[in-house]
Protein backbone atom coordinates (compact mmCIF):
# COMPACT_ATOMS: atom_id res chain seq x y z
CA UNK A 1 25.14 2.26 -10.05
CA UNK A 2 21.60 4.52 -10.59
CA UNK A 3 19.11 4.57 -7.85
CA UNK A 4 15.60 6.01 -8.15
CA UNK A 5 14.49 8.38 -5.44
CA UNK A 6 11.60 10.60 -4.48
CA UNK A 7 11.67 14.32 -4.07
CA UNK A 8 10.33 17.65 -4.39
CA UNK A 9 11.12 21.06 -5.21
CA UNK A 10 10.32 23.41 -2.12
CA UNK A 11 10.22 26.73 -4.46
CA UNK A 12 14.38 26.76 -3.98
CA UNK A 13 16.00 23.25 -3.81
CA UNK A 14 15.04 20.18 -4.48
CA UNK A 15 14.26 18.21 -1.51
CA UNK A 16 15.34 14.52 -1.47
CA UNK A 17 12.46 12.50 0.37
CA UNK A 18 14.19 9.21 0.68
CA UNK A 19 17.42 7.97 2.88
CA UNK A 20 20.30 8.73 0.52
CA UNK A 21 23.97 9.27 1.02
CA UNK A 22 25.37 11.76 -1.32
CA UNK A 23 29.20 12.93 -1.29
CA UNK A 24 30.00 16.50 -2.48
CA UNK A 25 30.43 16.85 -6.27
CA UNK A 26 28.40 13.55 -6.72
CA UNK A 27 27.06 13.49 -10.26
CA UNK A 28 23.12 13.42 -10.55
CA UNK A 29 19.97 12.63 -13.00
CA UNK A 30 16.87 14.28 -12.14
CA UNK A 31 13.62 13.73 -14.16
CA UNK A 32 10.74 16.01 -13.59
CA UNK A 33 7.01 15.13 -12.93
CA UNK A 34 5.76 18.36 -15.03
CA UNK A 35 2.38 17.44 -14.92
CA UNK A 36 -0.49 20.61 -14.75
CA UNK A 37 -2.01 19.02 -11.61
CA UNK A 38 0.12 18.24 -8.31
CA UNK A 39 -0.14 14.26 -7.73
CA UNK A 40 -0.62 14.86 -4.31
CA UNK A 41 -4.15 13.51 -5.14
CA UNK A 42 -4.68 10.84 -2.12
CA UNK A 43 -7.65 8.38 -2.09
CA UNK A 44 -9.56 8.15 1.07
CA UNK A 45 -9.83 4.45 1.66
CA UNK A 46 -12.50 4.80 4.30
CA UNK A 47 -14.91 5.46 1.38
CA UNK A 48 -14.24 1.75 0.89
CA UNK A 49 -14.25 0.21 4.28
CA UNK A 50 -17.35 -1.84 6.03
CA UNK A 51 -18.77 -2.59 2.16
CA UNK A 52 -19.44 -5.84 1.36
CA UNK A 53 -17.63 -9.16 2.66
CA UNK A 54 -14.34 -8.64 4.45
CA UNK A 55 -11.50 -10.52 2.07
CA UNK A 56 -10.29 -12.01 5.96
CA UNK A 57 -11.56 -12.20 9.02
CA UNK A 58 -8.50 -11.93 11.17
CA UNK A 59 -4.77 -13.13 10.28
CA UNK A 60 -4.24 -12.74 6.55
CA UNK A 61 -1.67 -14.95 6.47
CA UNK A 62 -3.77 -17.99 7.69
CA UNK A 63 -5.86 -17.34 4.87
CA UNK A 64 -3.28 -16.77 2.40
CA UNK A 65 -1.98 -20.06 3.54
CA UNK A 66 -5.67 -21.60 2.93
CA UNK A 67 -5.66 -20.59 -0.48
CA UNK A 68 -2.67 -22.06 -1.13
CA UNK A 69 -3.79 -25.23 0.27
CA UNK A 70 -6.60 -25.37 -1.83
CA UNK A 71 -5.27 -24.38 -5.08
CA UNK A 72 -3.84 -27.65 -5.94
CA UNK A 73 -5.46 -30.97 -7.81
């Protein structure tokens, strides 16, 4: 069975970030991100906060609920 998991490479090993259970001599794949720029690029989502209408007011899922409600003929 393949998994996918997320990692780096701390300079000497590669670092397994996810909860994985490996047993000694366990074959691997690894496939490299070898782009020029890190993609530790984050967005800052506070940018975006207090613009415009708010999508809910309080309890999303009452208002995914309404949506659903009102989506029929």
């Amino acid at each position: 069975m393949l998994t996918t998991v997320n990692g780096y490479y701390d300079g000497f090993h590669i670092v397994i970030s996810d909860k994985i259970e490996l047993k000694k001599g366990q074959r691997v794949t690894i496939t490299a991100d070898i782009s020029e720029t890190p993609s530790e690029k984050k967005v800052d989502l506070s940018r975006f906060m207090g613009h415009g209408k708010k999508l809910f007011a309080d309890d999303p899922d009452k208002y995914v609920k309404e949506l659903r409600e009102n989506d029929r003929i």
